[in-house]
Protein backbone atom coordinates (compact mmCIF):
# COMPACT_ATOMS: atom_id res chain seq x y z
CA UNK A 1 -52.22 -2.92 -7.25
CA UNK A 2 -54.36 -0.71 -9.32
CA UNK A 3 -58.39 -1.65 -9.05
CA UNK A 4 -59.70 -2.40 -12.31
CA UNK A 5 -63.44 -0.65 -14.05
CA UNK A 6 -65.39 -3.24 -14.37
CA UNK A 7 -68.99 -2.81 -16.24
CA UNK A 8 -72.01 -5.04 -14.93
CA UNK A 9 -74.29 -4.99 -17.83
CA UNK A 10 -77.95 -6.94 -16.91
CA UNK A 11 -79.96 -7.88 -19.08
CA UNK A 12 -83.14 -5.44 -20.14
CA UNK A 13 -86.62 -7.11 -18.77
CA UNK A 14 -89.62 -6.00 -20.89
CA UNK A 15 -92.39 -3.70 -19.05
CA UNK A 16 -95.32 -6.30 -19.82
CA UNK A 17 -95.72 -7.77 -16.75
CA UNK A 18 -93.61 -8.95 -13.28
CA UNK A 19 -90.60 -10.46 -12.95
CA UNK A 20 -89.95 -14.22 -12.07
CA UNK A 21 -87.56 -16.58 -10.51
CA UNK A 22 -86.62 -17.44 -14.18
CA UNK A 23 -85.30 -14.04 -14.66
CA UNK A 24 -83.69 -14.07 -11.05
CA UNK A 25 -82.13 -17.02 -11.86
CA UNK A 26 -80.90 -16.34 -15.08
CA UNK A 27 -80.41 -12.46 -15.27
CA UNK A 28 -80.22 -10.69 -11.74
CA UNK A 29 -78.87 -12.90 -8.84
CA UNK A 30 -75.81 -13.87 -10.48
CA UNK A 31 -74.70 -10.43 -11.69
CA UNK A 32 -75.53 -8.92 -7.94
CA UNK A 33 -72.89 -11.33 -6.72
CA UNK A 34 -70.34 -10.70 -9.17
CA UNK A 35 -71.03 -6.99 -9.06
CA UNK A 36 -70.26 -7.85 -4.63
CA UNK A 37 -67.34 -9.57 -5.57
CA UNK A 38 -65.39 -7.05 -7.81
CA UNK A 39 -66.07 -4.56 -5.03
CA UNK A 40 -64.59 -6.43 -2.34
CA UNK A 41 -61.47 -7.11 -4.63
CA UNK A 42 -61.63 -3.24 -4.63
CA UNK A 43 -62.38 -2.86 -8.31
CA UNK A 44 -64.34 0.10 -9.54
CA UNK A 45 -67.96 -1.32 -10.30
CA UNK A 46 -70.45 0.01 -12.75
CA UNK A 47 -73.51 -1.93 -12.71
CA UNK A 48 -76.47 -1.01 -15.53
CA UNK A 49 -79.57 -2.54 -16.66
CA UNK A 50 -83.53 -1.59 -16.54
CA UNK A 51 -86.68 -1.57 -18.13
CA UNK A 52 -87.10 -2.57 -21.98
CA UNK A 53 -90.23 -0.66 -22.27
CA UNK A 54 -90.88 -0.81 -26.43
CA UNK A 55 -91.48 -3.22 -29.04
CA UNK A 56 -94.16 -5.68 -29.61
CA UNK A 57 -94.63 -7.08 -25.98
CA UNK A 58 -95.39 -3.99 -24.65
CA UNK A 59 -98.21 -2.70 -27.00
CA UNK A 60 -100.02 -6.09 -27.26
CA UNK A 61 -100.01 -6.53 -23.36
CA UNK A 62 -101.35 -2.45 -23.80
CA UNK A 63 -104.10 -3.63 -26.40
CA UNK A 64 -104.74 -6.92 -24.54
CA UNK A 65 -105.62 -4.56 -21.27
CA UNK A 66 -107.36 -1.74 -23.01
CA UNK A 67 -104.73 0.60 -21.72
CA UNK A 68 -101.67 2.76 -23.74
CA UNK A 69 -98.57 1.39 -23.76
CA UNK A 70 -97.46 4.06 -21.24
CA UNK A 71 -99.47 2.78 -18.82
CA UNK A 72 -98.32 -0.33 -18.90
CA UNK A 73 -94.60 0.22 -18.64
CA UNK A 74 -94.76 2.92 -16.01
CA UNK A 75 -96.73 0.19 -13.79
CA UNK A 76 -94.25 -3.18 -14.30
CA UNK A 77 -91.20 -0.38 -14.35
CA UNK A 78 -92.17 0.63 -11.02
CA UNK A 79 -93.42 -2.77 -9.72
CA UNK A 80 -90.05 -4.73 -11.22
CA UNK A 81 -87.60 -2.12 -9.51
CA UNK A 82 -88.89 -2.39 -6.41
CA UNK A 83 -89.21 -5.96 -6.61
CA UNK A 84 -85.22 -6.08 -7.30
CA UNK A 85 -84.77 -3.77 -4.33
CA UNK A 86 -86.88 -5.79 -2.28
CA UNK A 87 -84.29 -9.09 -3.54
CA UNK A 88 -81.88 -7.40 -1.76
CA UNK A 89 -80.13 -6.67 -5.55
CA UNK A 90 -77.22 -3.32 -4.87
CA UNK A 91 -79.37 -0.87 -7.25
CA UNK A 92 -79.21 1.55 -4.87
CA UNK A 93 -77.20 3.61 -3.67
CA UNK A 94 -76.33 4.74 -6.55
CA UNK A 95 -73.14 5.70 -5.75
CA UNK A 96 -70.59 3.29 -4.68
CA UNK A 97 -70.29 3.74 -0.63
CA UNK A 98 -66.24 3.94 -1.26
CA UNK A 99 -66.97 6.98 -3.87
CA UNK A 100 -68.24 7.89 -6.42
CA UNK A 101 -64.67 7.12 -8.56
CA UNK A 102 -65.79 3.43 -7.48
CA UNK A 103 -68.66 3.56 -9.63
CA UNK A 104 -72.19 2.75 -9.28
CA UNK A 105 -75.42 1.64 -10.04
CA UNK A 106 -78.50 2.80 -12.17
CA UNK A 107 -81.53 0.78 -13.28
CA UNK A 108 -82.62 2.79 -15.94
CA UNK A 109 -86.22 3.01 -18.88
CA UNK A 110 -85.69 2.79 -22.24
CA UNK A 111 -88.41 5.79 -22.30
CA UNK A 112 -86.18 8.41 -20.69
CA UNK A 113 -85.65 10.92 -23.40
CA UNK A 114 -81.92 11.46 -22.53
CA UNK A 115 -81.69 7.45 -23.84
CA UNK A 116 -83.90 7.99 -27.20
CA UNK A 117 -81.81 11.01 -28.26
CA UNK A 118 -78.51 9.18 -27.52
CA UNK A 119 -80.35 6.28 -29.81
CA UNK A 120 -81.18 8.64 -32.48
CA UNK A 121 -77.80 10.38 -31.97
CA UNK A 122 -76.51 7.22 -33.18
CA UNK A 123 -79.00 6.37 -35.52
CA UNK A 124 -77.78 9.27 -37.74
CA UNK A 125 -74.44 8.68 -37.06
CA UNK A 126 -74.33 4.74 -38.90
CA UNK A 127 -76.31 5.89 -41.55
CA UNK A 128 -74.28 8.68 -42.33
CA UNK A 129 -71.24 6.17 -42.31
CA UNK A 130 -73.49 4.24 -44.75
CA UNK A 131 -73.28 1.02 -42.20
CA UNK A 132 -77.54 1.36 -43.21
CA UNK A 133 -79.15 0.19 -46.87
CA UNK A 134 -82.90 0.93 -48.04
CA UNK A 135 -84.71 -2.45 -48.72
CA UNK A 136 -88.03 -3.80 -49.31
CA UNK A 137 -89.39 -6.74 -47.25
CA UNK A 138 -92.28 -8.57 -46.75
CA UNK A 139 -94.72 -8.53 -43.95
CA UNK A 140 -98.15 -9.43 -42.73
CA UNK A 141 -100.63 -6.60 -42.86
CA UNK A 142 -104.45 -7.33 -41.55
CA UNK A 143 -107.26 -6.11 -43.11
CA UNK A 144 -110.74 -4.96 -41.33
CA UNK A 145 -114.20 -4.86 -43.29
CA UNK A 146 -114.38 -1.12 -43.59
CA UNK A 147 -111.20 -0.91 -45.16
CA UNK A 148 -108.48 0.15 -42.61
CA UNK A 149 -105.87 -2.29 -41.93
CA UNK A 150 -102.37 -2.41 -40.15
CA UNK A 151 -98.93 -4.32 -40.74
CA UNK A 152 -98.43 -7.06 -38.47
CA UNK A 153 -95.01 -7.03 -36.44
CA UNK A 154 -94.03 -10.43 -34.83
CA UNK A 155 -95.96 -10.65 -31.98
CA UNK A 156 -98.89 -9.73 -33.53
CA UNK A 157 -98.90 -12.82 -35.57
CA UNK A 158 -99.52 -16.48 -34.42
CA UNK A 159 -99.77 -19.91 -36.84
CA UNK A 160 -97.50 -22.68 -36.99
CA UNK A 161 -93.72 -23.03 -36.57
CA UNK A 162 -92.20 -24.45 -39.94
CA UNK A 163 -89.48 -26.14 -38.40
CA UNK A 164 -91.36 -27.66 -35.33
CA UNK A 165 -94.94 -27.25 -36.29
CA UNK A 166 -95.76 -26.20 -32.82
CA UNK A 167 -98.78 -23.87 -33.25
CA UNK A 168 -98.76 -20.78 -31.83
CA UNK A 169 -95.33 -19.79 -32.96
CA UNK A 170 -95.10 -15.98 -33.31
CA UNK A 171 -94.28 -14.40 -36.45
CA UNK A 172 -90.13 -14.22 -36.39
CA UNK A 173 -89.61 -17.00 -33.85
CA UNK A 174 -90.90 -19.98 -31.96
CA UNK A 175 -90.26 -20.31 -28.23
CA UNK A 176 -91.28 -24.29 -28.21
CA UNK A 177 -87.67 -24.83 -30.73
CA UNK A 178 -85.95 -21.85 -31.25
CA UNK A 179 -86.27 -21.21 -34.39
CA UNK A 180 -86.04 -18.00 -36.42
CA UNK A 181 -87.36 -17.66 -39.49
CA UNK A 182 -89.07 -14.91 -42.33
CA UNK A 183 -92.32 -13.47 -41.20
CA UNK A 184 -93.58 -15.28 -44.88
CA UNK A 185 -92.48 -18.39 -43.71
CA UNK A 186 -95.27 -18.75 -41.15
CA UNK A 187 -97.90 -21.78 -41.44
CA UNK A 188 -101.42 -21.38 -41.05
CA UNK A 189 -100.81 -17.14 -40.20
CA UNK A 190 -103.49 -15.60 -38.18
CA UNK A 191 -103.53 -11.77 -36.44
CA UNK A 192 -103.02 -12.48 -32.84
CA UNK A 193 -105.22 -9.39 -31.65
CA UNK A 194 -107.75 -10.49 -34.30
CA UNK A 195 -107.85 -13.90 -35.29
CA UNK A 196 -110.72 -13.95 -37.97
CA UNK A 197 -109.73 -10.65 -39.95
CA UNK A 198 -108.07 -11.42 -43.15
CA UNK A 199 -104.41 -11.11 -43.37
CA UNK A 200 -102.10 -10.78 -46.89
CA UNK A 201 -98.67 -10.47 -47.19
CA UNK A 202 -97.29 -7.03 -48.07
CA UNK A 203 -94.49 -4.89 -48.90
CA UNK A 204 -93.13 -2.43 -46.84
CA UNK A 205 -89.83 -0.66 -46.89
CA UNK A 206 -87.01 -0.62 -43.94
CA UNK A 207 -83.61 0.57 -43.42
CA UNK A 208 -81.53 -2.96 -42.41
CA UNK A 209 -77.94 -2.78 -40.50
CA UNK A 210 -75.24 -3.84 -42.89
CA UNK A 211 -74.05 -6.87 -40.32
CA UNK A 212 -72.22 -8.57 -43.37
CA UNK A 213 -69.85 -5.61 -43.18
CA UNK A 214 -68.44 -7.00 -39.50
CA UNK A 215 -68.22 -10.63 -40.36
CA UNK A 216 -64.65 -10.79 -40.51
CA UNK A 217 -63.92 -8.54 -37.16
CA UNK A 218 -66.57 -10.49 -35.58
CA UNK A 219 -64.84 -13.68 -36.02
CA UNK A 220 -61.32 -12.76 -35.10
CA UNK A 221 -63.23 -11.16 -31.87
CA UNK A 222 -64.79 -14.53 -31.36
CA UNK A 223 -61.48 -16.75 -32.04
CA UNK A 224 -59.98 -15.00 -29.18
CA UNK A 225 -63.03 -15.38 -26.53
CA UNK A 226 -63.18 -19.62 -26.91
CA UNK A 227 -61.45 -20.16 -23.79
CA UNK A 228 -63.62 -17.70 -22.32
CA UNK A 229 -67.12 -18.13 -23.08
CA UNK A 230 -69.26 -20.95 -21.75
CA UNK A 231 -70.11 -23.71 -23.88
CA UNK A 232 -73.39 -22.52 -24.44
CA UNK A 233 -71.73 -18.85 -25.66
CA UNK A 234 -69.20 -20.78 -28.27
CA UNK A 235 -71.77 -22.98 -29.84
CA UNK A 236 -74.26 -20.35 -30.28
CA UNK A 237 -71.95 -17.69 -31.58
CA UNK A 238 -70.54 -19.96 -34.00
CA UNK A 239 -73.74 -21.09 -35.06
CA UNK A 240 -75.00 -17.68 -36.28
CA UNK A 241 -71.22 -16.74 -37.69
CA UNK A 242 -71.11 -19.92 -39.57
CA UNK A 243 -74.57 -19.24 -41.35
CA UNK A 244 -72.75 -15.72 -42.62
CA UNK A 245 -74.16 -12.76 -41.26
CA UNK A 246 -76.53 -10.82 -43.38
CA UNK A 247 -78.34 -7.39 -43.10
CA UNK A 248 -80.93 -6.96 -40.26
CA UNK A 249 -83.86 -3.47 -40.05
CA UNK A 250 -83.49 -1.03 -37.47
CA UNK A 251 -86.75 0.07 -38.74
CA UNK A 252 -90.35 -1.34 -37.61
CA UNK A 253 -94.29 -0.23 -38.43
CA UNK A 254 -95.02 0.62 -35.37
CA UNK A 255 -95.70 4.11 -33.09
CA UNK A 256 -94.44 3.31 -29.97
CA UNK A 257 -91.05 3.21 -29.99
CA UNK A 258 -88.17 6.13 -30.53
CA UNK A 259 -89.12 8.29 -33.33
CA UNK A 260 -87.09 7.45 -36.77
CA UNK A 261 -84.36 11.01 -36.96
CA UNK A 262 -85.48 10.82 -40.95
CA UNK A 263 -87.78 13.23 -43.06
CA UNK A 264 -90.35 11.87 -45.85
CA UNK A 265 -93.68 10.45 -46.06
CA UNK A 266 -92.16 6.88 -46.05
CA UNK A 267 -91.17 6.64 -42.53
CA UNK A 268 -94.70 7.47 -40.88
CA UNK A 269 -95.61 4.63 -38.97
CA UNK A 270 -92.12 3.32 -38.09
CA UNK A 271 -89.84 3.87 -35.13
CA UNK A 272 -86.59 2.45 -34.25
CA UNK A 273 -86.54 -1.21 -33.97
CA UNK A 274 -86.35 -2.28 -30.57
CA UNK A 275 -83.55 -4.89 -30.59
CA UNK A 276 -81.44 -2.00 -32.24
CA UNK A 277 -82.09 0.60 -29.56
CA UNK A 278 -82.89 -1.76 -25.87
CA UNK A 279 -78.57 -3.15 -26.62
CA UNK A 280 -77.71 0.38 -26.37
CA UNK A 281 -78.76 0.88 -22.97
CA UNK A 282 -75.88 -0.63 -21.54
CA UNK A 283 -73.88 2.36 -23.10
CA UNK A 284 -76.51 5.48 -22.49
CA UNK A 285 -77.13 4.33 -19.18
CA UNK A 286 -73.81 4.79 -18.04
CA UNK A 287 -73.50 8.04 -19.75
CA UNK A 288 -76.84 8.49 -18.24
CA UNK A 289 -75.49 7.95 -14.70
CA UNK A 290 -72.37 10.09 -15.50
CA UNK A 291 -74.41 13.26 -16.07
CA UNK A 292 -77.30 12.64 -13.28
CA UNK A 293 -75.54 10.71 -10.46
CA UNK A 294 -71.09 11.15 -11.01
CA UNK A 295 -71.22 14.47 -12.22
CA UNK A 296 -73.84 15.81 -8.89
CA UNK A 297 -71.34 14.05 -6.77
CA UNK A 298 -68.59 15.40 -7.85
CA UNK A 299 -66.33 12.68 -10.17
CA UNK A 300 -63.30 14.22 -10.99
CA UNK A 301 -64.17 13.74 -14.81
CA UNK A 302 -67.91 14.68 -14.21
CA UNK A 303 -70.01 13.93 -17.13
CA UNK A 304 -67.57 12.17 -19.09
CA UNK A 305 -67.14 9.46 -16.18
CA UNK A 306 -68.76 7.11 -18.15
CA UNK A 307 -65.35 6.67 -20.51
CA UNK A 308 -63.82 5.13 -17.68
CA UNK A 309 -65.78 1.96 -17.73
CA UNK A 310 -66.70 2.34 -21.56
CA UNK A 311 -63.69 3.06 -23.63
CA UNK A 312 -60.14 1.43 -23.61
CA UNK A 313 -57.64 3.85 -22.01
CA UNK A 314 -54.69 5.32 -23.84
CA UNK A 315 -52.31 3.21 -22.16
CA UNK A 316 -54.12 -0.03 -23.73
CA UNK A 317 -55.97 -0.72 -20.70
CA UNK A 318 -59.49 -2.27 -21.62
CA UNK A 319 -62.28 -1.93 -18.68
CA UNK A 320 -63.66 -5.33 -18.31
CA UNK A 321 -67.31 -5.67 -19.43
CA UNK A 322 -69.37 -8.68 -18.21
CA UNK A 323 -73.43 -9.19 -19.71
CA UNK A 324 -75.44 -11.01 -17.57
CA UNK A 325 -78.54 -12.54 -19.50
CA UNK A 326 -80.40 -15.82 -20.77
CA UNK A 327 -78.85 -17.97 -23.42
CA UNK A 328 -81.67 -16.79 -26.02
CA UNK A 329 -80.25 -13.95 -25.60
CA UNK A 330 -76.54 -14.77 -26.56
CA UNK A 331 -76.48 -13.73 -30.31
CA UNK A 332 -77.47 -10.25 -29.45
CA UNK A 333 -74.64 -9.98 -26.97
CA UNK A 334 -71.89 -11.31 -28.81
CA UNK A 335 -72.77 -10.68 -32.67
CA UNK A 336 -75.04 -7.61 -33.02
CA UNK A 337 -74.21 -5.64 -30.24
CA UNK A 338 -70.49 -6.27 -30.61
CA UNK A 339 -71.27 -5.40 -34.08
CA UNK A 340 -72.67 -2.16 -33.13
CA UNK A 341 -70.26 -0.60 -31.27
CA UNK A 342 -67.67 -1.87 -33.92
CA UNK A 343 -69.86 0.65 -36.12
CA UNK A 344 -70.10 3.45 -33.80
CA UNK A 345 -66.40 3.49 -33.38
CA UNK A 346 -66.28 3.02 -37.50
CA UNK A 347 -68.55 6.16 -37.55
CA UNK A 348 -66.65 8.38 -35.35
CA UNK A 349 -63.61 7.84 -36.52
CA UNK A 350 -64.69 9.23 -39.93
CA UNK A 351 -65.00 6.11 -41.70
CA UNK A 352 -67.70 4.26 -43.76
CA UNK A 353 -68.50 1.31 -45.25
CA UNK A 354 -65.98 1.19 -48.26
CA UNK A 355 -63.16 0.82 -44.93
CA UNK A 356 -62.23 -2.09 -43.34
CA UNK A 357 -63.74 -2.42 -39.67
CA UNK A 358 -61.09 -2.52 -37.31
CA UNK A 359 -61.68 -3.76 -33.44
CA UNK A 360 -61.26 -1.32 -31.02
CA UNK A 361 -58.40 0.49 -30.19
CA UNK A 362 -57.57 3.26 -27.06
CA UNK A 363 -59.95 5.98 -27.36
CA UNK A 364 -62.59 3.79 -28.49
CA UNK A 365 -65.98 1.92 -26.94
CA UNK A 366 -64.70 -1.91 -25.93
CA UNK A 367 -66.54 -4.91 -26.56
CA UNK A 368 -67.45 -7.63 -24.29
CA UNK A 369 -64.83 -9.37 -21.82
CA UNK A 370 -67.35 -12.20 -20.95
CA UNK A 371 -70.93 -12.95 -21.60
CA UNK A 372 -71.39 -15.27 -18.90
CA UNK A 373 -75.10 -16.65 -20.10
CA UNK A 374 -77.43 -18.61 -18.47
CA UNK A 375 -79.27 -21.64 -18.95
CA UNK A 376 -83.53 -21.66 -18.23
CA UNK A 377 -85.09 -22.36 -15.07
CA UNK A 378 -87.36 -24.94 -15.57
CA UNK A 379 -91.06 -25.08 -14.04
CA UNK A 380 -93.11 -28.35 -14.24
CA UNK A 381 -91.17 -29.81 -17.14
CA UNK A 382 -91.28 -26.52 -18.77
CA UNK A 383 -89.49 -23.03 -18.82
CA UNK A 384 -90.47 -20.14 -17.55
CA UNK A 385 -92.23 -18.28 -19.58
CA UNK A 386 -93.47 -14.63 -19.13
CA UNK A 387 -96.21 -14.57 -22.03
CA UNK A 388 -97.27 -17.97 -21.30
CA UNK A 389 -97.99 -17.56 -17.54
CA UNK A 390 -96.14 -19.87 -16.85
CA UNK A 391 -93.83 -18.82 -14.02
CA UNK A 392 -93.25 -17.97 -10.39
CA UNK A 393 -93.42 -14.08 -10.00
CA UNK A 394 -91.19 -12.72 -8.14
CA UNK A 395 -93.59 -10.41 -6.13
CA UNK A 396 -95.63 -13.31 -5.06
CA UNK A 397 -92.70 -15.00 -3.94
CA UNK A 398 -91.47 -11.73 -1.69
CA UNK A 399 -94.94 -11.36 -0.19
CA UNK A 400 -94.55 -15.00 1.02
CA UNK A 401 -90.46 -15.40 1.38
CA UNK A 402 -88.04 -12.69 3.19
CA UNK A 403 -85.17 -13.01 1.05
């Protein structure tokens, strides 16, 4: 019987602060046991994940500390690894013990260069397919007495949720219900990092990911997963299909994060968005551990290893790709990023957005065989919650319990 490639993707933690038994629970137990499982089936087992270290939560935990944002992700990146090691998770060796042909681990940064030019790599390559479109939205901007001012990305707002009106909803999204919403749509907005400066609402122009252009694709890909996602997956997925997908930036104003690949005065002060780039890692850090750790020890198809758990085989085989994650999560692992690589095989087959999007086919990136999500962990009547505090870390709990 011929062993199957089978792709352990774990969900990204952000570098603001330590890991709890929330994320254990949700995001890193359960993978480690499937990832233990496949191998003693004898299947060839890639497992990635690692540290989220842009976006919001990382530079308001910086500003909040009086530190850079580099300082703060280099200290919960090294403190969350070890933590997993110390769990007893199989991030290391990095190599599988069988071989390297059995695969591997790597628990990667979002802040290795090698993964911001692969990001930027593709950047260029959907907007060159025309999968991007220039528009102009509106967003908080704060302004100081002397003049200078800022715009205001999510977490750097706080008022009350219209849907709930639960204050201290953040500026895209309330953790108390769920909901989403328009930055505009915010009650009673206030800067988070400065609550009495004055804040207006501004324009400010982004480049959005044409998600529209997968709707159909994405459905026909989601028809065929309803005996195989969770309850949770299904109702969630349908929920988001249902309400029609619509365009969604890739740009943000903000510095840290991956440098735009454009040219013009218009794109100082942005970066990459971070849901856009962090959903790649699953891809560039296998092709990351293909060129540091398959190709050193020797895989027969050195760099290019990666394809092997990545891209569906001439023969029709498809490597089986499980994501490993919290239900908030589930949109982003069976709608955008599924909707991403459906673009990045659109792109590089020479196609753009006047074709019709196909699903993938041998020679091209798969999408997900299961996203097998998980529900909270709940804490005094309450779920865990990173920002909040409120939690069980997870290197409190290793000082005191030997797993």
């Amino acid at each position: 019987m011929t062993s199957e490639h089978v792709l352990i993707c774990v969900a990204w933690p952000y570098a603001n602060g330590p890991l709890h038994l929330g994320h254990v629970a949700g995001c890193y137990l359960p993978p480690d046991i499937q990832a233990r499982f496949e191998r003693a089936l004898g299947n060839r087992v890639l497992m990635v994940s690692g540290s989220d270290e842009h976006g919001t939560p990382i530079t308001v935990s910086a500003e909040q500390n009086g530190v850079s944002p580099q300082d703060i992700v280099d200290k919960y990146h090294t403190m969350n690894s070890q933590a997993l090691l110390d769990l007893g998770c199989a991030w290391e060796p990095q190599v599988d013990p069988r071989g390297v042909e059995y695969g591997g681990a790597l628990f990667n940064r979002t802040s290795d260069p090698r993964h911001k030019q692969m990001v930027q790599d593709n950047f260029t390559a959907l907007l060159d397919a025309g999968l991007f479109e220039e528009k102009t939205m509106k967003q908080y901007y704060e302004t100081n007495d002397d003049g200078t001012g800022r715009f205001l990305p999510d977490r750097y707002v706080e008022g009350v949720c219209p849907s709930c009106q639960e204050d201290g909803a953040r500026g895209d999204q309330c953790d108390a219900c769920g909901a989403t919403y328009e930055a505009e749509e915010l009650l009673q907005p206030r800067s988070k990092m400065n609550p009495t400066a004055s804040i207006e609402v501004r324009d400010t122009e982004h480049l959005f990911y044409r998600l529209d252009a997968f709707q159909s694709a994405l459905e026909h890909h989601a028809s065929g997963q309803q005996k195989v996602w969770k309850s949770n997956v299904r109702a969630m997925t349908k929920q988001w299909l249902d309400m029609g997908l619509r365009p969604r930036a890739v740009t943000r104003d903000l510095a840290w994060g991956i440098p735009l690949p454009l040219e013009g005065e218009e794109w100082n002060g942005k970066c990459v968005y971070v849901w856009f780039e962090a959903v790649q890692g699953y891809s560039t850090c296998a092709r990351i551990w293909a060129d540091s750790v398959a190709l050193q020890a020797n895989h027969p198809d050195g760099g290019d290893a990666w394809k092997n758990w990545w891209n569906i085989a001439e023969n029709g085989d498809v490597p089986r790709h499980l994501y490993f994650l919290g239900k908030d999560n589930i949109p982003f692992h069976t709608v955008i990023w599924p909707a991403l690589i459906l673009g990045l095989n659109h792109a590089k087959k020479g196609l753009t957005i006047a074709d019709e999007v196909l699903l993938p086919g041998p020679g091209e990136m798969a999408l997900e065989t299961n996203v097998p999500a998980m529900e909270y962990l709940m804490l005094a009547g309450g779920q865990f919650s990173k920002s909040r505090k409120h939690a069980v870390w997870l290197p409190s709990f290793l000082e005191r319990f030997d797993p």
